[in-house]
Protein backbone atom coordinates (compact mmCIF):
# COMPACT_ATOMS: atom_id res chain seq x y z
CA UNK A 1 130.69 59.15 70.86
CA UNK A 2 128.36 61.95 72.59
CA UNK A 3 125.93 59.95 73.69
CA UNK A 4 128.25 58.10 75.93
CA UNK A 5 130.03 61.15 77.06
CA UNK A 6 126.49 62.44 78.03
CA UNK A 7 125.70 59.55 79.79
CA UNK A 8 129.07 59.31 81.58
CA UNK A 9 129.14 63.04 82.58
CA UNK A 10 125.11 62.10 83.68
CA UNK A 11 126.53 59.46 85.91
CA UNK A 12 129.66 61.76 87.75
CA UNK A 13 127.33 64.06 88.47
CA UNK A 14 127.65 63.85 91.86
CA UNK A 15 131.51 63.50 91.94
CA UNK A 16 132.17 66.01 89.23
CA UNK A 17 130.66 68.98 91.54
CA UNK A 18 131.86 67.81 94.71
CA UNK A 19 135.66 67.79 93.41
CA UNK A 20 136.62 71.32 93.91
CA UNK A 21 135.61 74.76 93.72
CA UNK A 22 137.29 75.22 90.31
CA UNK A 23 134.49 72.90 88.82
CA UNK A 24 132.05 75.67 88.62
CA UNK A 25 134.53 77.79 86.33
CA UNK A 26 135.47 74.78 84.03
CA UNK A 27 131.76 74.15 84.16
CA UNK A 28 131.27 76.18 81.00
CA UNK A 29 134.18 75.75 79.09
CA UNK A 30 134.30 71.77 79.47
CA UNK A 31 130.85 70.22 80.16
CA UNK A 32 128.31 72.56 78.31
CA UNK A 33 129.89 71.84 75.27
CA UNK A 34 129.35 68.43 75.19
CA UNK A 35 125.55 68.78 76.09
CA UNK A 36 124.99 71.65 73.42
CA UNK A 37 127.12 69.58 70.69
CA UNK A 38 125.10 66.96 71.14
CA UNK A 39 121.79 68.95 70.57
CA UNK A 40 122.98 70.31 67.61
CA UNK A 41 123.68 67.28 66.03
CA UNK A 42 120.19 65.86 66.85
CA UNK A 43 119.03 69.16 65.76
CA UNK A 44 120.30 69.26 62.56
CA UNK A 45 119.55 66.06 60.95
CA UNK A 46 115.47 67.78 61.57
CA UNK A 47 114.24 70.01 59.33
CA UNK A 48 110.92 69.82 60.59
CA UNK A 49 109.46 67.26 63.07
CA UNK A 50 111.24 64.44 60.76
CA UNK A 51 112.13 62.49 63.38
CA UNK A 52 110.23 62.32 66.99
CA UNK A 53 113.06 59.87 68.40
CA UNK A 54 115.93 63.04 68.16
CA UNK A 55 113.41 65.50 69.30
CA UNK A 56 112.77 63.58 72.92
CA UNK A 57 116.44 63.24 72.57
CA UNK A 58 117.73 66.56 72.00
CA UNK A 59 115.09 67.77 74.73
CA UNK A 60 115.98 65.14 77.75
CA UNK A 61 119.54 66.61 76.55
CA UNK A 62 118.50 70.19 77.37
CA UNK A 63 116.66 69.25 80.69
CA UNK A 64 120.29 67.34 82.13
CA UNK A 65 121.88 70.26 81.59
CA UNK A 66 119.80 72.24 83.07
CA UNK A 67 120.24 69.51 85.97
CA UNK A 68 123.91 69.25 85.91
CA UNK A 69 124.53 73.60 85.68
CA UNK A 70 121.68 73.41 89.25
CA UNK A 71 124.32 70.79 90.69
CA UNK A 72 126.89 73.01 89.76
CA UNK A 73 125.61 75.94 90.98
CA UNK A 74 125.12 74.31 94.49
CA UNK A 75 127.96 72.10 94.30
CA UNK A 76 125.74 69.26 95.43
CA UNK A 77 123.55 66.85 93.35
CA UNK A 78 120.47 68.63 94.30
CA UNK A 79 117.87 66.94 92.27
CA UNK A 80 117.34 63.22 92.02
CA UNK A 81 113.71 62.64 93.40
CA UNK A 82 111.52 61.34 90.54
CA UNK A 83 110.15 63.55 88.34
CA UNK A 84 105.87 63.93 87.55
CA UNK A 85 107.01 64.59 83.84
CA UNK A 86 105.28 67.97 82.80
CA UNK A 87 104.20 66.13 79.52
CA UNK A 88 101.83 64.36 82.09
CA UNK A 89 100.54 67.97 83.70
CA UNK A 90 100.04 69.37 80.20
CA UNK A 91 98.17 66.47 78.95
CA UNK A 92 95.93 66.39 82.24
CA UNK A 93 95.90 68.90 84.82
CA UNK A 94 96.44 71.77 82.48
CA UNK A 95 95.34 71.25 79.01
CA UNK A 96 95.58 74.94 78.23
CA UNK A 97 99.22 74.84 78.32
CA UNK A 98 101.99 74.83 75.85
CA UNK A 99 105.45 73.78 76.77
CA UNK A 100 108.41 75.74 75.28
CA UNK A 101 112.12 75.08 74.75
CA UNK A 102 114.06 77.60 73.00
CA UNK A 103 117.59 76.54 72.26
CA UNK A 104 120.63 78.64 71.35
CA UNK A 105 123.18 77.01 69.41
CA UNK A 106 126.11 78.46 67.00
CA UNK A 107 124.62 78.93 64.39
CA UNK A 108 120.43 78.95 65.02
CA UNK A 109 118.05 79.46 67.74
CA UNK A 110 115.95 76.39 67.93
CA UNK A 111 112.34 75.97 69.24
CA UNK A 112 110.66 72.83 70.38
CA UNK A 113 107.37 73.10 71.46
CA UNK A 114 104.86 70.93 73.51
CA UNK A 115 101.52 71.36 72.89
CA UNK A 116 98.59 69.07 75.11
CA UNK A 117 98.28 65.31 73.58
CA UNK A 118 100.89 66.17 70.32
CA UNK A 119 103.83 65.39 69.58
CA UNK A 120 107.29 67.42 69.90
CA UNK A 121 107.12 69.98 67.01
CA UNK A 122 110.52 71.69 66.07
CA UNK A 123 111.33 75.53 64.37
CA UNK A 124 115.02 76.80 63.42
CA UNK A 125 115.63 80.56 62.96
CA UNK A 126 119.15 80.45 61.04
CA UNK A 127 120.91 83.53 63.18
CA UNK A 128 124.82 83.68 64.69
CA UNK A 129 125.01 82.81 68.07
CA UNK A 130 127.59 86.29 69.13
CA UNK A 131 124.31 88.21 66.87
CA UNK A 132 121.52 86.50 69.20
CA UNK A 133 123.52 86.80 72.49
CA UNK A 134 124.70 90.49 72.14
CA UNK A 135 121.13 91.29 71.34
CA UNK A 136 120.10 89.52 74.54
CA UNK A 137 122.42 91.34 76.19
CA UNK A 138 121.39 94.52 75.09
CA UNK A 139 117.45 93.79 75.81
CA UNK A 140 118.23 92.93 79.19
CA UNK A 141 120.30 96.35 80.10
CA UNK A 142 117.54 98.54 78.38
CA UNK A 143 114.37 96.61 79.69
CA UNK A 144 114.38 98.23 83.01
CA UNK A 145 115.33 101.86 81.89
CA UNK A 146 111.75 103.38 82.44
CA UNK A 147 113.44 106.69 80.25
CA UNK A 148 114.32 104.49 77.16
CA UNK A 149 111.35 102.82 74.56
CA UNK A 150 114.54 102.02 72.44
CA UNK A 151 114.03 98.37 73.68
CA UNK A 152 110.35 97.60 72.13
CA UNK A 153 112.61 96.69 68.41
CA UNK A 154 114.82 94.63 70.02
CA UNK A 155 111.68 92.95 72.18
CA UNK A 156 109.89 92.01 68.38
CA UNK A 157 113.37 90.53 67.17
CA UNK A 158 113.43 88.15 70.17
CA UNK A 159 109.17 87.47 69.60
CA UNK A 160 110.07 86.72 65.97
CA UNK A 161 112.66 84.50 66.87
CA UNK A 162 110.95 82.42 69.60
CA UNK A 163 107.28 82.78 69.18
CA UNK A 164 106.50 84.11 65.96
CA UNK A 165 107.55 80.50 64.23
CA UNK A 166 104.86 78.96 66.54
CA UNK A 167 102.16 81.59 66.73
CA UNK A 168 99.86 79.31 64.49
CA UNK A 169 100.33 76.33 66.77
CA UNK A 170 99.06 78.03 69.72
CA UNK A 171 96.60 79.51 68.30
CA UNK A 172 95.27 76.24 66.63
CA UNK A 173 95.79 74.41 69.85
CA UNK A 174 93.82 77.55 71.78
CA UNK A 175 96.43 77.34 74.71
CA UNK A 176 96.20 80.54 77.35
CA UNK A 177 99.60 79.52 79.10
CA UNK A 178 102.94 79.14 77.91
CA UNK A 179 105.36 77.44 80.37
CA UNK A 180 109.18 78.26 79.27
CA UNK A 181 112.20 76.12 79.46
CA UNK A 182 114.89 78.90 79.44
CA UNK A 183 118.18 78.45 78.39
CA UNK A 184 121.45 80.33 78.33
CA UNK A 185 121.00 84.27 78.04
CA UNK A 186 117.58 83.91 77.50
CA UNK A 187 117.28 83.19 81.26
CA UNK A 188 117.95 86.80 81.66
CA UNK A 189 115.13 88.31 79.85
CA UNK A 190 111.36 88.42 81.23
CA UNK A 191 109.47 86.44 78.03
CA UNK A 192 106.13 88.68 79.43
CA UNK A 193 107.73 91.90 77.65
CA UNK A 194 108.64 90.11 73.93
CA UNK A 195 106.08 91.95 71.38
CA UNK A 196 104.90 90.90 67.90
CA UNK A 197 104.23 94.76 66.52
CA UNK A 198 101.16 94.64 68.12
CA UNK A 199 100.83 93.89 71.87
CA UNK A 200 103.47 92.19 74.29
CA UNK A 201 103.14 88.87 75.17
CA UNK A 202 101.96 89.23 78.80
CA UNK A 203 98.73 90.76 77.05
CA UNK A 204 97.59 87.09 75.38
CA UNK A 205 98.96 84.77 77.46
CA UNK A 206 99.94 83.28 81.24
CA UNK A 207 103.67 83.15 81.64
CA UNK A 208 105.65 80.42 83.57
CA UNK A 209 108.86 79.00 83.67
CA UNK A 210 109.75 75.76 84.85
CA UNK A 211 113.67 74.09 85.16
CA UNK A 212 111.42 71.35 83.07
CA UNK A 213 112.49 68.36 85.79
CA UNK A 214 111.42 67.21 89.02
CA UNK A 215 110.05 70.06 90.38
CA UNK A 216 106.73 70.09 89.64
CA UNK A 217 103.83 68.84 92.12
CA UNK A 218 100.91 69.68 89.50
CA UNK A 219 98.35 70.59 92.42
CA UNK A 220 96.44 73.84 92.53
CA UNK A 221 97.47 75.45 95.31
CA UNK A 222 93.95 75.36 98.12
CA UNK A 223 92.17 78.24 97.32
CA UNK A 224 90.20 78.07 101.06
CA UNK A 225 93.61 77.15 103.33
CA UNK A 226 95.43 80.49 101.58
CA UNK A 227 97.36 81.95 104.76
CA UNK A 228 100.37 83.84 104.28
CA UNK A 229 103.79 84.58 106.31
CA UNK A 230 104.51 87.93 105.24
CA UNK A 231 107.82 89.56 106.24
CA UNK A 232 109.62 92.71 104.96
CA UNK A 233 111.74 95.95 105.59
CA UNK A 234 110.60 99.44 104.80
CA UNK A 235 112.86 100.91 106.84
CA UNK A 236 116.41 101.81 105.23
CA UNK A 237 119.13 99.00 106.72
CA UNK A 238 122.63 97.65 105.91
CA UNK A 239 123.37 100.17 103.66
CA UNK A 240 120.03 99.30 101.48
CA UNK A 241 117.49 102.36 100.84
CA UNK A 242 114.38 102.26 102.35
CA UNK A 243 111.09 101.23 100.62
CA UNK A 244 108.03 102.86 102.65
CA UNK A 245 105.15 101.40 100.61
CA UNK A 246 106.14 97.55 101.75
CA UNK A 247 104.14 98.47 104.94
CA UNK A 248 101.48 99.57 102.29
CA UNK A 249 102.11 95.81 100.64
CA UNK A 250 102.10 93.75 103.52
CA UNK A 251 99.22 95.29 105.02
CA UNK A 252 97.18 95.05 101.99
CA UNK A 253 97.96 91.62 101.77
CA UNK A 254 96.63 91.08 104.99
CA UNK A 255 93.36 92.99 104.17
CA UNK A 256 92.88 90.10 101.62
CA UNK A 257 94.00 86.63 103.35
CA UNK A 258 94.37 85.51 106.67
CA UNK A 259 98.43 86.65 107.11
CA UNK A 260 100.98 87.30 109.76
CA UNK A 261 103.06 90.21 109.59
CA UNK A 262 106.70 90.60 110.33
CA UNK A 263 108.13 93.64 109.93
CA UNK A 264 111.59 95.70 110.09
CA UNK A 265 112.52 94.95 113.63
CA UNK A 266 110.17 92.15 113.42
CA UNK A 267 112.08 90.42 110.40
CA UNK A 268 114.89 88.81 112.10
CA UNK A 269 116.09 85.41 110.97
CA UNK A 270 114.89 84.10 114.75
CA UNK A 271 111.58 85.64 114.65
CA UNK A 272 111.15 84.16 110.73
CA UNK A 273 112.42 80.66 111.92
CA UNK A 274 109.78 80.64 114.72
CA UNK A 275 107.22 81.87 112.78
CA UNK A 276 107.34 79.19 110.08
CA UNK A 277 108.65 76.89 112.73
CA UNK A 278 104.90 77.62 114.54
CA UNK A 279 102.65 77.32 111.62
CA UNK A 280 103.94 76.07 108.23
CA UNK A 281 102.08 78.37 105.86
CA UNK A 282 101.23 77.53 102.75
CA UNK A 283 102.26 81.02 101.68
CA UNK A 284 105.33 82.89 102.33
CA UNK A 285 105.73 86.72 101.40
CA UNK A 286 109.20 88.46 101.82
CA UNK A 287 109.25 92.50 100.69
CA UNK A 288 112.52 93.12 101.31
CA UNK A 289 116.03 93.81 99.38
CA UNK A 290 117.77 90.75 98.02
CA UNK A 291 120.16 89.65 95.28
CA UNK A 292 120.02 86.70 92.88
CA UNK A 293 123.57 85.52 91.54
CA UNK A 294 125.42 83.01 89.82
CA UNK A 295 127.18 82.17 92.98
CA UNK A 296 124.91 81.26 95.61
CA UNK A 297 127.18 82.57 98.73
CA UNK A 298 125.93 85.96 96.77
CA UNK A 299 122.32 84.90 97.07
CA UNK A 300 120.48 86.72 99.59
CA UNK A 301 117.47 88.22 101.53
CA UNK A 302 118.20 90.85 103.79
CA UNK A 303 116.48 91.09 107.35
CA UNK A 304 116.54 93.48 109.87
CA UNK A 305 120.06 92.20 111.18
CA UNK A 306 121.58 90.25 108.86
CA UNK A 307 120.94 88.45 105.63
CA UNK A 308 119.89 85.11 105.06
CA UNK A 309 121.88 83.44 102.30
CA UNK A 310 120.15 80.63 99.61
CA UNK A 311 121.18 77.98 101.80
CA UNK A 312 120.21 79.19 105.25
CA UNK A 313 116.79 80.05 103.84
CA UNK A 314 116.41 76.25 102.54
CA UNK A 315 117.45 75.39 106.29
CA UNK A 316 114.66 78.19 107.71
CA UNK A 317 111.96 77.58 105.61
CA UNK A 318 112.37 73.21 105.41
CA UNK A 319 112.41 73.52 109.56
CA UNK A 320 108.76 72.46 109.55
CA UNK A 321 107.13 70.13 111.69
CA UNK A 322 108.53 66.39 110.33
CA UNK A 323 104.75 64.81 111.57
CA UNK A 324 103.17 67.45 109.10
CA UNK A 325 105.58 67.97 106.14
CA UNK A 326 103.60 70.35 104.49
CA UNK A 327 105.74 71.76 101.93
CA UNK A 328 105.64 75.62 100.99
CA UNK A 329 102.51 76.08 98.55
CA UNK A 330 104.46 79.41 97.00
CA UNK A 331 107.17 81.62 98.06
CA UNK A 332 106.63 85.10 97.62
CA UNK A 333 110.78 87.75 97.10
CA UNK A 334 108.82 90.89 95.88
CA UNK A 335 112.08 93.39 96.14
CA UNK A 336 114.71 91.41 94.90
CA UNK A 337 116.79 91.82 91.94
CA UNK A 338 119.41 89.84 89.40
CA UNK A 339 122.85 91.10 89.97
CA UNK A 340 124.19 93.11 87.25
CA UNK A 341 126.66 92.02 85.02
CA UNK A 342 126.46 88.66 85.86
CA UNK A 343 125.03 87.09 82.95
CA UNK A 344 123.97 83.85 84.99
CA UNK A 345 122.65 85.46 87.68
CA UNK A 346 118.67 84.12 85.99
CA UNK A 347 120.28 80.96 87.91
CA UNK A 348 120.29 82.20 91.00
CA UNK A 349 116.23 82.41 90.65
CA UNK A 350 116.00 78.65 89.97
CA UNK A 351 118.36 77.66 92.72
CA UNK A 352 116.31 79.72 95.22
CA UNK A 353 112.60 78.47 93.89
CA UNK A 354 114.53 74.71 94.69
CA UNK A 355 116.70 75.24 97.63
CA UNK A 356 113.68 77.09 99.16
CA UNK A 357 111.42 73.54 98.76
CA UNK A 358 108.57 75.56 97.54
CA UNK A 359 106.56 74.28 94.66
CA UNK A 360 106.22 77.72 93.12
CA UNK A 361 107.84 81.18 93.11
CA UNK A 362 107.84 84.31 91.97
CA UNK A 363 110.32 86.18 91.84
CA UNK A 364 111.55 89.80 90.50
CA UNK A 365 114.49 89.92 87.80
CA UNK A 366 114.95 93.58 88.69
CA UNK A 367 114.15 95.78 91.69
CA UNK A 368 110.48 97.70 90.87
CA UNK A 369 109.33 101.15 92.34
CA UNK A 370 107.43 99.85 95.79
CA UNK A 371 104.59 101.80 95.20
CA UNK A 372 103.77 99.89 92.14
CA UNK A 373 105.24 96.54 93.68
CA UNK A 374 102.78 97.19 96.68
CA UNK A 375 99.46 98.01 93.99
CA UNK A 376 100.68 94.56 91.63
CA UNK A 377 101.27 92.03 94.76
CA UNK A 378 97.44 93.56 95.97
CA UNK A 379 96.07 92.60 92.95
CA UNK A 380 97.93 89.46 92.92
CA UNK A 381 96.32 87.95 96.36
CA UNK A 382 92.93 89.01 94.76
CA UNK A 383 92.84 87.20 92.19
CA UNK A 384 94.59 84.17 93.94
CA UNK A 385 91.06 83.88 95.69
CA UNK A 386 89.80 83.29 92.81
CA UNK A 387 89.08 79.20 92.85
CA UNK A 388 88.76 78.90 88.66
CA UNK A 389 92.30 79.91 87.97
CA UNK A 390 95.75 79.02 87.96
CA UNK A 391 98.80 81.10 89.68
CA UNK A 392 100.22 82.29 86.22
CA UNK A 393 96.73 83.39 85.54
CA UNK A 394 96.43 85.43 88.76
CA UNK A 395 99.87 87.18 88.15
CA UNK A 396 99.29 87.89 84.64
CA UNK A 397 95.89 89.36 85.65
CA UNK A 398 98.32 91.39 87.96
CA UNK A 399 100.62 92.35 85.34
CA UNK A 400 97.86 93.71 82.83
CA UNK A 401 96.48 95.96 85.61
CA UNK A 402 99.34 97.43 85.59
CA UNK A 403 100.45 97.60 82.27
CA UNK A 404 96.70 98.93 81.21
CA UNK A 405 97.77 102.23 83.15
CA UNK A 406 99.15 104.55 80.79
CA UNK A 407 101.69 106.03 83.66
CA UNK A 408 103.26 102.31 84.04
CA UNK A 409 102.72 100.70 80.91
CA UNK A 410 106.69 100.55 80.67
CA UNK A 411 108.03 96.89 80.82
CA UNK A 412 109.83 98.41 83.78
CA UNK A 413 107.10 98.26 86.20
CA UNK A 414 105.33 95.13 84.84
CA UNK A 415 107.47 92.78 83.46
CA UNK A 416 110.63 91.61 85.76
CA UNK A 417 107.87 89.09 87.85
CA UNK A 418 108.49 85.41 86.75
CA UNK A 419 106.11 82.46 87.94
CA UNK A 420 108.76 79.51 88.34
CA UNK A 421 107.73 75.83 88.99
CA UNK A 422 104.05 74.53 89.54
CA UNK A 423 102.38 77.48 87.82
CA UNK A 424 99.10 75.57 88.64
């Protein structure tokens, strides 16, 4: 029965990740299955919001796996403090926000979507899964070739499969933020570049993605108490090219909040600790080279001397003062990229935003020109001054800037920044 082999694989967590090192690699092949089977089968006995009961269900399925694939990816059970259920931050603190699940399964891609005070509503687009995957796939490797438009088709076949079935619902609901509960190989592509013929997504809505669990802390982050730790390397190291316009970033950041800089010989991992160790900032800012993958030793920031892996920077930037616990507000990886050919390395984003402790983070799927990088993230702090709105409203602000210029209205330049966790 799958709902006991759910429950019973809920209930090893723990154990099953801290057997061996192989457990990651039968991950996939054993213990996915049984969560996706299960959704299907909830899935397919609803056409159409028939049944509210399988729709929780097939959803609270989604979320553990999303729980047990984190455990797995940190070989630990990382996440078992009690959750402030998003439904509760949608229906309250943010009633301008629609919550979306896509789902890939064999033979469909399934939506549910949660819009403020409704119920679950569910879409099915009947597709192969190899079809939707290998057009993933494709989207992903073109996205960030600034010489090739070929990808703006395969960007409207994704909208229409994913949005277009809800388009009415959000409009009728007159939502301005969609918060995405990724799954699979959708992880890997940026949901701000998907276009329905007309304009990209980015240009009618706040984007935010949230591991849907206990991560949230749905406070707005204190528009007056903005201070930032900014740290970066413009200077080529470790084998890593140089990127001169992070000066440019960092110092424009500074120009707009209260901010410390640290920067190339500045950004060690001592001068970093005692920096955050000094003053917990509600901000942190790092401009510097770094790699997200599906394995976290490969999960890095570089500094001026070394590189600071997913779990040392957990250990850096959770080294705050225990009689104030003040937890990072957002954390700021503005050069970093998803290593290539690693179709999981999306993950590698989550685990950081966690590990890290902050409450939000954003992130870059793929390395962007600094110049632009430093022009965005300037834009970004501006409109985070801005008391009336929320974090994915200041960074889509960001994004439209950008894309509005005719010289980098290429998703390239624009769309690899991803708002994860409390995009309050």
């Amino acid at each position: 029965d799958l709902t006991e082999a759910v429950n019973t694989l809920k209930s090893i967590r723990s154990d099953l990740v801290a057997v061996n090192q192989q457990v990651r690699f039968t991950f996939r092949e054993s213990v996915e299955p049984v969560y996706r089977e299960f959704v299907q089968l909830l899935l397919q006995s609803d056409s159409r919001n028939s049944n509210p009961d399988n729709l929780e269900k097939a959803r609270g399925i989604i979320e553990s796996l999303q729980l047990a694939e984190l455990d797995n990816y940190f070989r630990s059970a990382c996440l078992n403090a009690t959750p402030v259920v998003v439904d509760q931050v949608i229906d309250q603190a943010d009633t301008k926000a629609a919550l979306i699940y896509p789902i890939i399964l064999p033979e469909s891609v399934d939506i549910i979507i949660r819009l403020p005070q409704q119920q679950l509503l569910h879409y099915r687009t009947e597709l192969p899964q190899n079809q939707i995957e290998s057009t993933l796939e494709e989207l992903r490797e073109i996205l960030p070739q600034v010489h090739r438009r070929a990808s703006l088709g395969m960007s409207q076949q994704v909208y229409d499969w994913i949005i277009r079935p809800i388009e009415k619902d959000l409009a009728n609901s007159q939502v301005d933020t969609l918060v995405f509960v990724l799954d699979g190989a959708l992880r890997n592509i940026p949901m701000a570049a998907l276009h329905d013929g007309n304009q990209y997504l980015v240009e009618k809505y706040s984007i935010a993605l949230t591991p849907g669990l206990d991560l949230m802390n749905p406070q707005r982050l204190v528009r007056e108490d903005i201070r930032v730790l900014t740290a970066g390397l413009s200077e080529s190291r470790q084998g890593y090219n140089s990127l001169p316009f992070v000066e440019v970033e960092l110092e424009k950041i500074k120009a707009q909040v209260p901010s410390e800089i640290l920067l190339n010989q500045d950004f060690t991992e001592t001068n970093f600790e005692n920096s955050v160790e000094a003053d917990p900032f509600p901000v942190v800012h790092i401009a510097s080279h770094g790699k997200f993958s599906s394995e976290p030793e490969k999960t890095f920031i570089l500094t001026w001397d070394s590189k600071i892996n997913v779990t040392e920077l957990k250990d850096l930037l959770q080294t705050t003062d225990l009689r104030q616990p003040t937890p990072i507000e957002l954390l700021v990886l503005s050069a970093c990229e998803t290593a290539t050919g690693d179709n999981r390395a999306a993950l590698g984003i989550a685990g950081v935003a966690i590990e890290a402790g902050a409450r939000s983070t954003l992130a870059t799927m793929w390395a962007v020109n600094d110049e632009v990088t430093a022009v965005l993230m300037n834009r970004f702090y501006q409109e985070l001054t801005d008391k009336s709105i929320s974090k994915a409203e200041a960074l889509n602000r960001a994004q439209k800037s950008i894309l509005q210029d005719p010289n980098y209205d290429h998703p390239y330049y624009w769309a690899p920044y991803l708002m994860v966790g409390n995009w309050l």
